[in-house]
Protein backbone atom coordinates (compact mmCIF):
# COMPACT_ATOMS: atom_id res chain seq x y z
CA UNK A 1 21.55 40.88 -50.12
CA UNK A 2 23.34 38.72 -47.73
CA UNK A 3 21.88 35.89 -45.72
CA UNK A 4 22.47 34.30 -42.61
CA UNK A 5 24.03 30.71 -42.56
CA UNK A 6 22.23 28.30 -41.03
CA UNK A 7 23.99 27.28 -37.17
CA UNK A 8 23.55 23.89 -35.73
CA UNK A 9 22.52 23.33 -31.79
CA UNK A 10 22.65 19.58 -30.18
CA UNK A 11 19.71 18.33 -29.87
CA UNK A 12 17.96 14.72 -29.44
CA UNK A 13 14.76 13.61 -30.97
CA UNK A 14 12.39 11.40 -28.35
CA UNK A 15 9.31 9.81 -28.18
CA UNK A 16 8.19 10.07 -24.76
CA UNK A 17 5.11 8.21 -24.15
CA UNK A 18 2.49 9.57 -26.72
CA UNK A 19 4.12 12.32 -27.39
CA UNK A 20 7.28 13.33 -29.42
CA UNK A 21 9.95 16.29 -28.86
CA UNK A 22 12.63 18.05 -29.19
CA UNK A 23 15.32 18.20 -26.38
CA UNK A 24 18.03 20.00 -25.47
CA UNK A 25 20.67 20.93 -22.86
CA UNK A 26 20.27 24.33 -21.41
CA UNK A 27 24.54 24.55 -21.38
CA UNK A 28 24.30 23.70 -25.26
CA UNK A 29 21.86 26.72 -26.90
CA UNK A 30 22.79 29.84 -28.17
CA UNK A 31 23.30 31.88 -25.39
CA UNK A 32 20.78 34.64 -26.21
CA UNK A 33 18.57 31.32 -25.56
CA UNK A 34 19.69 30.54 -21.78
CA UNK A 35 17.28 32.46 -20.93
CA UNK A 36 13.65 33.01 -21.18
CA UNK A 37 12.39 35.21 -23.32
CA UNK A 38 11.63 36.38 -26.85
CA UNK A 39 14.88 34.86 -28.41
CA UNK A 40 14.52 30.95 -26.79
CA UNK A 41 11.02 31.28 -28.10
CA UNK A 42 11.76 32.50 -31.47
CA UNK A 43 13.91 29.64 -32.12
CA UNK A 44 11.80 26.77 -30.68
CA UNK A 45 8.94 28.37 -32.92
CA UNK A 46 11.64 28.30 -35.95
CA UNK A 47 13.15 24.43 -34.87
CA UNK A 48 9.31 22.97 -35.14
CA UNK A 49 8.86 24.91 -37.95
CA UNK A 50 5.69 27.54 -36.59
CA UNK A 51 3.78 29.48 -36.69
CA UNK A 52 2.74 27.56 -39.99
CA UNK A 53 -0.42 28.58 -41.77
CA UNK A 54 -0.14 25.77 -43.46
CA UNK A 55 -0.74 23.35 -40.65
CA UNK A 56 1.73 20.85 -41.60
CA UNK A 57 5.33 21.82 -40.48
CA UNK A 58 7.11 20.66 -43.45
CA UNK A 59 9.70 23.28 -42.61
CA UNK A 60 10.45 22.18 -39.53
CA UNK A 61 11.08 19.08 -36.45
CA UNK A 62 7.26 19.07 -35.47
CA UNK A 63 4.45 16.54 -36.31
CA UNK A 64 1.32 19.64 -37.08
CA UNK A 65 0.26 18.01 -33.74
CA UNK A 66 0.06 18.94 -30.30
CA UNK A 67 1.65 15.60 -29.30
CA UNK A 68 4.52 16.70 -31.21
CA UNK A 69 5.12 20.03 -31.31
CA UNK A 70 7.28 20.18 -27.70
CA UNK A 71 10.90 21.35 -26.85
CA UNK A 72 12.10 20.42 -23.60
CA UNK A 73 15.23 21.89 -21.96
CA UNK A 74 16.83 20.16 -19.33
CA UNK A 75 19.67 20.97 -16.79
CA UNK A 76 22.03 20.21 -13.50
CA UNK A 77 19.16 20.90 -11.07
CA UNK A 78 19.13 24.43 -9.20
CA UNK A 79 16.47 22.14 -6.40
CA UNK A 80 17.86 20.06 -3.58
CA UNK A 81 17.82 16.87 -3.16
CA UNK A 82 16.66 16.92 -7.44
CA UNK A 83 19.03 15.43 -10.20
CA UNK A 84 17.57 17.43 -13.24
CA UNK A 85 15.50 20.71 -13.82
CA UNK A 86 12.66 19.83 -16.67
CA UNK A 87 11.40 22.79 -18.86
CA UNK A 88 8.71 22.32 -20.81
CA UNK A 89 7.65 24.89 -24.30
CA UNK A 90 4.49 23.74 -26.29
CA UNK A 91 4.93 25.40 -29.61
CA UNK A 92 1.94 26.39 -31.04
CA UNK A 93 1.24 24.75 -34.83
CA UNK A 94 -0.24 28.15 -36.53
CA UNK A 95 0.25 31.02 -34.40
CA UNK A 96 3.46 32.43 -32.85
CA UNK A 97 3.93 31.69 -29.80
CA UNK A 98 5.74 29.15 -27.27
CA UNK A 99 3.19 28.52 -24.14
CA UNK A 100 5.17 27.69 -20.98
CA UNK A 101 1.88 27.50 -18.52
CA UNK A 102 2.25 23.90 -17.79
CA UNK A 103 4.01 20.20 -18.35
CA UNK A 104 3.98 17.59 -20.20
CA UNK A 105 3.19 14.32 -18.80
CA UNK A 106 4.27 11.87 -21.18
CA UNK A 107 7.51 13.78 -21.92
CA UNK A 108 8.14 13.81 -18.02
CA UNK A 109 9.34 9.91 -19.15
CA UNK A 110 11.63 11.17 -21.24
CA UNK A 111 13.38 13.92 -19.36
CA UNK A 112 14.22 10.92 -17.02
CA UNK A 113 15.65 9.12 -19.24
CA UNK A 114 17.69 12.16 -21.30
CA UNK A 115 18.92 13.15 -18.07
CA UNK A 116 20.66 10.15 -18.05
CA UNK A 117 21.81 10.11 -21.52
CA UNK A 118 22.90 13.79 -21.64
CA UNK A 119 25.06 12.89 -18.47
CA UNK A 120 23.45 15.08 -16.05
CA UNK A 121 22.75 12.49 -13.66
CA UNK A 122 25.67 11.69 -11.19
CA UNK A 123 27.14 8.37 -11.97
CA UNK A 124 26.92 7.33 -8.70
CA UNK A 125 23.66 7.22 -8.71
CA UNK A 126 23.20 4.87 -11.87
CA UNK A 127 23.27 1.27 -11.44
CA UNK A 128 25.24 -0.99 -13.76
CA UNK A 129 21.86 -3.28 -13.96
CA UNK A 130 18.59 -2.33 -12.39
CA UNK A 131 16.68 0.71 -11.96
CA UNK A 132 17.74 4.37 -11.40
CA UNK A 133 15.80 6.14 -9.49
CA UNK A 134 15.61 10.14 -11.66
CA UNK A 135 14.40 12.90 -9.37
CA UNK A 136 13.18 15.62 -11.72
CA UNK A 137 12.39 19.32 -10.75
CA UNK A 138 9.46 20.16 -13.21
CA UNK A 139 10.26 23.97 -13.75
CA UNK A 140 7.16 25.04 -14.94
CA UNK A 141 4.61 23.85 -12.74
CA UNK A 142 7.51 23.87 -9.90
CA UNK A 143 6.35 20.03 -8.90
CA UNK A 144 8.48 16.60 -8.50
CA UNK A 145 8.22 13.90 -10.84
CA UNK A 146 10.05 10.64 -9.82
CA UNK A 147 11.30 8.37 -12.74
CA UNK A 148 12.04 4.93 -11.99
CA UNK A 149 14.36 3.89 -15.45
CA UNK A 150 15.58 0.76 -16.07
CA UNK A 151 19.16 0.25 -16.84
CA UNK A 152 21.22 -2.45 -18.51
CA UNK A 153 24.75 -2.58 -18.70
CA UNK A 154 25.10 1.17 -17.11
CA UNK A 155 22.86 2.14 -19.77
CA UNK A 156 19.24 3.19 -20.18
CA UNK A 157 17.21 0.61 -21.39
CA UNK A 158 14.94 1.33 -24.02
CA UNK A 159 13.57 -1.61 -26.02
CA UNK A 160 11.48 -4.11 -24.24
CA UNK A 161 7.77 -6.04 -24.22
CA UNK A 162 6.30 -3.05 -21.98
CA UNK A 163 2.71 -2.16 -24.84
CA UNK A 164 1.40 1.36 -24.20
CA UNK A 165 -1.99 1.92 -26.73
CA UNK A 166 -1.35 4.78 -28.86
CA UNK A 167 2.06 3.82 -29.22
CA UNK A 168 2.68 1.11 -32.26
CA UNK A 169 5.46 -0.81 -31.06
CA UNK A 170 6.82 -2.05 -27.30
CA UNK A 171 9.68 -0.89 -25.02
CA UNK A 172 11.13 -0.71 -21.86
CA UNK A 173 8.14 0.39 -19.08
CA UNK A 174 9.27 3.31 -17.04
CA UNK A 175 7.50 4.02 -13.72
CA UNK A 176 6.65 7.54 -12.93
CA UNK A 177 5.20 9.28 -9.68
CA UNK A 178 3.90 12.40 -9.91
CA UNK A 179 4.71 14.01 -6.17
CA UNK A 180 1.78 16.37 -4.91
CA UNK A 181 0.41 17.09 -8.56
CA UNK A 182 -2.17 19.40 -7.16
CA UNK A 183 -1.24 22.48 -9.15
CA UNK A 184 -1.66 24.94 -5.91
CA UNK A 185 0.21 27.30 -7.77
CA UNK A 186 -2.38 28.37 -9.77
CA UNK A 187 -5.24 28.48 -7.18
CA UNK A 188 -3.66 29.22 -4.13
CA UNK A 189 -3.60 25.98 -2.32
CA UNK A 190 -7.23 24.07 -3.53
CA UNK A 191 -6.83 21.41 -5.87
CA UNK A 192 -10.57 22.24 -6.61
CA UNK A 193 -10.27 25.91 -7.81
CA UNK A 194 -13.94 26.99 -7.03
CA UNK A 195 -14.30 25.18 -3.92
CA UNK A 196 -16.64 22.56 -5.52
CA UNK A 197 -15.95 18.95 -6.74
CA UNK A 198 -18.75 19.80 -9.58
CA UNK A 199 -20.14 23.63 -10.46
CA UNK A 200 -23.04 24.89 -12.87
CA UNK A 201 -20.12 26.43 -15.73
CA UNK A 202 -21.91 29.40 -17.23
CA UNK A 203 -21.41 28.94 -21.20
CA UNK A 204 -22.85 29.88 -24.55
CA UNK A 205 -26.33 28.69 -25.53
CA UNK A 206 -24.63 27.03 -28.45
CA UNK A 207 -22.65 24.67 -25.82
CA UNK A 208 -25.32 23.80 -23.28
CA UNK A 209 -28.95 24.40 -23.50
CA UNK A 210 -29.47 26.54 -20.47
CA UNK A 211 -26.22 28.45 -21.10
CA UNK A 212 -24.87 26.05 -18.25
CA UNK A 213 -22.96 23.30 -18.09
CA UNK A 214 -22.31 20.81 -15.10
CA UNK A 215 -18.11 20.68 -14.88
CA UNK A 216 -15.53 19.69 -12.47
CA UNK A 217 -12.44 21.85 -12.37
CA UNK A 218 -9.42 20.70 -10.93
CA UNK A 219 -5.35 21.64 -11.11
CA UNK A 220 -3.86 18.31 -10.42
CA UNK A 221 -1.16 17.21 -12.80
CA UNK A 222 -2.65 20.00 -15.14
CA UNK A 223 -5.56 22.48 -15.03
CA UNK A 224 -8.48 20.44 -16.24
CA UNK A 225 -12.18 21.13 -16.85
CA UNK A 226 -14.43 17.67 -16.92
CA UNK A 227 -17.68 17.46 -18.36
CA UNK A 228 -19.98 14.73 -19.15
CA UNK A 229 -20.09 13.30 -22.51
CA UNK A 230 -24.02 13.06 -22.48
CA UNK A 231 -24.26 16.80 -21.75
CA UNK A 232 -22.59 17.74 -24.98
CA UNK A 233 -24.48 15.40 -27.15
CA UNK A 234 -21.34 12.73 -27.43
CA UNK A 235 -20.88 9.13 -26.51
CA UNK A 236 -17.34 9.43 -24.96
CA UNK A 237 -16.35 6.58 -27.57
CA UNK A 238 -15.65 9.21 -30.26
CA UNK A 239 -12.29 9.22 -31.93
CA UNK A 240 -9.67 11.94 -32.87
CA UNK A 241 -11.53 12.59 -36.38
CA UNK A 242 -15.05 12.79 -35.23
CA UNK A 243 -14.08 15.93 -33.21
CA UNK A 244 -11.42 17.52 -35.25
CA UNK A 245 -12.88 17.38 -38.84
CA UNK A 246 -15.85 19.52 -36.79
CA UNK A 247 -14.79 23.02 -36.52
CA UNK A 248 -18.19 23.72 -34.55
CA UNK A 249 -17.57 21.35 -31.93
CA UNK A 250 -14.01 22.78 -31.74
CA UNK A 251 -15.60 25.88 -31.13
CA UNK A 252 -17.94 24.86 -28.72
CA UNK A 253 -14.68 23.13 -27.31
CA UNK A 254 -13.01 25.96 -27.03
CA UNK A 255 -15.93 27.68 -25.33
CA UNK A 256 -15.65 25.83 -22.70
CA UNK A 257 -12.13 25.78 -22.02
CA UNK A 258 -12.48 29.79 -22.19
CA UNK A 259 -15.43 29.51 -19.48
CA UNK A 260 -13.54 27.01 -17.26
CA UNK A 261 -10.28 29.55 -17.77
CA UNK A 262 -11.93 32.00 -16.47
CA UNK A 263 -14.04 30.27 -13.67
CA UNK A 264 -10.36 28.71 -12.59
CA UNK A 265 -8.99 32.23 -12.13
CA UNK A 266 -6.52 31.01 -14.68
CA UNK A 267 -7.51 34.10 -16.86
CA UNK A 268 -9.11 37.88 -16.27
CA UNK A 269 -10.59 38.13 -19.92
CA UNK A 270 -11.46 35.90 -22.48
CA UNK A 271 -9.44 37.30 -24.79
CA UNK A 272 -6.29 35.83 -22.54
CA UNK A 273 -7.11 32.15 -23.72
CA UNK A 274 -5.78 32.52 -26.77
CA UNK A 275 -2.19 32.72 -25.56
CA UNK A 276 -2.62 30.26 -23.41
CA UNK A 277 -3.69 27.65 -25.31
CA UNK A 278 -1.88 24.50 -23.85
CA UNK A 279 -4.18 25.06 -19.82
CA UNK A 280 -6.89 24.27 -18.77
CA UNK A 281 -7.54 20.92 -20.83
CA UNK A 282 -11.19 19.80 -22.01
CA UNK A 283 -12.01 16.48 -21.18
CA UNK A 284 -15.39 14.57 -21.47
CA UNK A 285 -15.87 11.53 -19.38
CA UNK A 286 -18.79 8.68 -19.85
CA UNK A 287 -19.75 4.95 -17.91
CA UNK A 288 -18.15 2.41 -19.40
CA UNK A 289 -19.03 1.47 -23.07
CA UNK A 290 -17.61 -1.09 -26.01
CA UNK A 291 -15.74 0.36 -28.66
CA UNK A 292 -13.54 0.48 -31.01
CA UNK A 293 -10.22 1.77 -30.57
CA UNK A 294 -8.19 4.20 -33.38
CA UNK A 295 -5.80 0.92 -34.13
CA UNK A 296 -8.85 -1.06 -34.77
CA UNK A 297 -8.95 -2.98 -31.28
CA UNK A 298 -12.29 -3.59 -29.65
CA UNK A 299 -11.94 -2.04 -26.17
CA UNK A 300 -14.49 -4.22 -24.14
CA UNK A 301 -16.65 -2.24 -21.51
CA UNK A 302 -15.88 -4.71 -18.73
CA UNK A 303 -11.77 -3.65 -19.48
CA UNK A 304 -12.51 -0.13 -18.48
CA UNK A 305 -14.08 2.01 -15.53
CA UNK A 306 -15.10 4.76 -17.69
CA UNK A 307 -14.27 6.35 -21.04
CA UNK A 308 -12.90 9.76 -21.39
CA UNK A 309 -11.79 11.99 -24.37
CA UNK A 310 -9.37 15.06 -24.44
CA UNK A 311 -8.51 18.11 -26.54
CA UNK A 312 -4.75 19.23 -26.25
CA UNK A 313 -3.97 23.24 -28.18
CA UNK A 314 -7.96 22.93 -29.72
CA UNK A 315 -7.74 19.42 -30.83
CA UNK A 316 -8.89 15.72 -29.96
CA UNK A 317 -5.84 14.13 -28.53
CA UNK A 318 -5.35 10.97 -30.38
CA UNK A 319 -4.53 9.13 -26.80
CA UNK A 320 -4.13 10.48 -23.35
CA UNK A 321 -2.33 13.67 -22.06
CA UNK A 322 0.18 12.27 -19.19
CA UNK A 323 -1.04 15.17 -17.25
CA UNK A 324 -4.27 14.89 -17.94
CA UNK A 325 -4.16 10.93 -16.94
CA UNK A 326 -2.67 12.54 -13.59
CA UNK A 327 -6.01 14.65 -13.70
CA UNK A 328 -8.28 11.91 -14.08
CA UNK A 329 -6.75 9.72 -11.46
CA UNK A 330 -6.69 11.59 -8.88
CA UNK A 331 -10.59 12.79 -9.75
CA UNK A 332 -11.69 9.35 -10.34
CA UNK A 333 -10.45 8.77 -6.63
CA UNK A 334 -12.39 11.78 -5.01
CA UNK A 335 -15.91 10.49 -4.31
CA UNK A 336 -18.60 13.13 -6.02
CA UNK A 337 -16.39 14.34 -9.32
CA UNK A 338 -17.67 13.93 -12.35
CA UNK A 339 -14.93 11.44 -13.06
CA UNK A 340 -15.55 9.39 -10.00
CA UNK A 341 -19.60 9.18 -11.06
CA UNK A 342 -18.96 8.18 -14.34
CA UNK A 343 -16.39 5.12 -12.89
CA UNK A 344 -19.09 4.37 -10.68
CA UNK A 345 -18.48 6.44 -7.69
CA UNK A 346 -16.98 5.52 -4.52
CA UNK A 347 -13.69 5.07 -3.21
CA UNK A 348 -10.91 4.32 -5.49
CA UNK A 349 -6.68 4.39 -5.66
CA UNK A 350 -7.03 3.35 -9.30
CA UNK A 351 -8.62 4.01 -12.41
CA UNK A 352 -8.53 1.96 -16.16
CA UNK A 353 -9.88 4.14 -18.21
CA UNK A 354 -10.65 3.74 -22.51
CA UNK A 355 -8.84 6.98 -24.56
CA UNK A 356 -8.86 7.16 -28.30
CA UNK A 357 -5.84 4.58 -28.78
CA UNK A 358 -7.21 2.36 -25.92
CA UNK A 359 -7.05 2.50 -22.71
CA UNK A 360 -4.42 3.39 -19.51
CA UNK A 361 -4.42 2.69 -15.67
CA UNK A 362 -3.25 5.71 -13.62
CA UNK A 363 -3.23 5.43 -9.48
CA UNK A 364 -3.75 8.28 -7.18
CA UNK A 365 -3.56 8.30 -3.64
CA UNK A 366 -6.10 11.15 -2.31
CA UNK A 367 -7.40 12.36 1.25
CA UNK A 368 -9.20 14.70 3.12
CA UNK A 369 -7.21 17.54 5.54
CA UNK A 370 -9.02 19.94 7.28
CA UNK A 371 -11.92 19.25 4.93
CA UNK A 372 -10.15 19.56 1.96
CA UNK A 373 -9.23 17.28 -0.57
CA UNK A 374 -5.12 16.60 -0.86
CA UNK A 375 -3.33 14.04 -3.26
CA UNK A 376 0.13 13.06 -2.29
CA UNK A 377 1.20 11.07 -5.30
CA UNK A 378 -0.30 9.29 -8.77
CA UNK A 379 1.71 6.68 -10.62
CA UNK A 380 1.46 5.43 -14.43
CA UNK A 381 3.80 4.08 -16.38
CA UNK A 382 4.90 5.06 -19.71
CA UNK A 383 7.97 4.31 -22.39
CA UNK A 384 10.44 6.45 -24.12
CA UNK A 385 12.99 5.82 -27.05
CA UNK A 386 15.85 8.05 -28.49
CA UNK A 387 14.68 8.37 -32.24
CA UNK A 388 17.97 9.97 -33.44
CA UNK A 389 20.69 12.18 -31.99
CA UNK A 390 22.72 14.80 -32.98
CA UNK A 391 22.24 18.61 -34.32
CA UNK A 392 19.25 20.61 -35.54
CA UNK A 393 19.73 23.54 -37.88
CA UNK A 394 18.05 27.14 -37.84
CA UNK A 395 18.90 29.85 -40.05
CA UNK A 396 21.42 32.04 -37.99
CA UNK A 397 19.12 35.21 -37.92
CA UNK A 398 16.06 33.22 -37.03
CA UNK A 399 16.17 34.47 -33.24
């Protein structure tokens, strides 16, 4: 019996904020794989090395996380006035399947700075010292993300003393604005799917006593469901462990997700969520509270305007979702949200808030038209770093 030999596509390995993944130049895959469909996603599944029922992907580029299990495709932008188009696949760790519903926040750093590497950034437009200015097209949620890298010697910076928690060691801080992050593609135009800032979620007895749960649903920077801590029988200090050693609570996790899913319009049956695993996130949000952070680090109460935790593809993320942080900025700044009561309520452009890892400061700049809440832009910054270059190899029958 013959076998296929293996082929070899270029690819670059980057840490993008808290995250890690796999990237590639549309002009440089298999051709079959220039286009969506069953072959692209056969081969991301078989480059991270799912669906793996062992749950470690020794076989394969990802981490067995959801931080880093991510191929990214990036191109000459089809937008105006855009230098890149960003396409985002979240491979699923155990079952087989590549979910496209939504971006990536902390890899939207590094398709900035890829862009520039990869050359698909007009020279022009890259100064020999100082900061270039990437305007990305992010394909899958159809939104602009501007990256603000810095650049030394015409070329991307990437070490420097810029210290993001949940990321070990230091390196160049890139700025990023998310432009109009409300997600209105998914709801039609409301950034608040339901029409509410908070709703009574109907969910299982087994979640919330009462079969109901007070949430607030919103779709900016990614379709999120917030509840509070308290109402689930948590703290909000928990880390990644706590949760994910707990397959109840993942459950009951899930649950919710599946109930908010459905609420958000973003499914017609529950059966739906599974294959869409990577929206709407979970998040749980409490006041302020001392802790101690994954690396050990006592996260004072008087750093932080509230604590919130997050489950990315069913699992405690060990830091902060980039689009998630979009999420909770620009709810912490809409008085009434669950997000904005446990901060302390009011008016507010800016949020600190404690993950897992530590904590991170995300802006949003929110207002009311015609009675309904808007948010033209939220900033954060983030790092990236090219951890090696070159090919990755698949078996030549593998899509």
């Amino acid at each position: 019996m013959a076998f296929a030999p293996q082929i070899k596509i270029p690819a670059t390995y980057i840490r993008g904020g808290t995250s890690k993944g796999v990237f590639f130049r549309l002009q440089d895959l298999p051709a079959s794989c220039q286009q969506p469909g069953e072959a692209r996603d056969k081969l991301f599944m078989r480059i991270i090395g799912s669906p793996d029922p062992y749950g470690a992907h020794i076989d394969g580029m990802g981490g067995a996380t959801s931080s880093t299990s991510k191929c990214v495709i990036l191109s000459k932008s089809s937008q105006p006035d855009h230098d890149v188009d960003y396409l985002y696949g979240q491979v699923s760790i155990d079952k087989p399947f590549v979910d496209w519903s939504g971006n990536c926040g902390n890899l939207s750093t590094a398709a900035g700075t890829f862009a520039i590497h990869a050359g698909l950034v007009d020279p022009s437009r890259i100064p020999q010292n100082g900061t270039a200015v990437v305007r990305v097209w992010q394909a899958n949620i159809q939104k602009t993300i501007i990256a603000h890298v810095p650049v030394t010697n015409g070329q991307v910076q990437e070490t420097g003393d810029f210290e993001l928690d949940g990321v070990t060691f230091p390196a160049a801080e890139i700025v990023l604005e998310f432009m109009d992050p409300s997600d209105d593609s998914e709801d039609g135009g409301s950034m608040f799917p339901t029409g509410n800032l908070v709703d009574d979620l109907e969910v299982p007895e087994s979640v919330a006593k009462g079969g109901t749960l007070k949430a607030t649903m919103i779709t900016a920077g990614i379709p999120t469901v917030f509840v509070n801590a308290k109402d689930i029988g948590y703290t909000g200090t928990e880390l990644r462990e706590q949760i994910n050693a707990d397959p109840e609570a993942l459950k009951r996790f899930e649950a919710i997700r599946v109930a908010g899913a459905l609420r958000m319009g973003l499914i017609k049956t529950p059966e739906e969520a599974a294959t869409r695993q990577h929206t709407p996130k979970i998040a749980f949000v409490a006041p302020p509270s001392t802790y101690k952070a994954s690396s050990g680090k006592t996260i004072d109460a008087g750093e932080i305007d509230l604590l919130v935790r997050a489950l990315s593809m069913g699992k405690l993320h060990h830091a902060m979702m980039g689009t998630a942080a979009v999420a909770i900025g620009t709810a912490a700044a809409i008085p009434g949200t669950l997000v904005n009561q446990a901060a302390g309520g009011g008016e507010r452009e800016a949020v600190r808030f404690g993950h897992p890892s530590g904590t991170l400061r995300v802006g949003a700049q929110a207002k009311q038209v015609n009675g309904q809440w808007t948010v033209t832009k939220a900033i954060m910054s983030r790092s990236a770093r090219i951890l090696m270059e070159g090919w990755v190899r698949v078996p030549g029958d593998a899509f």
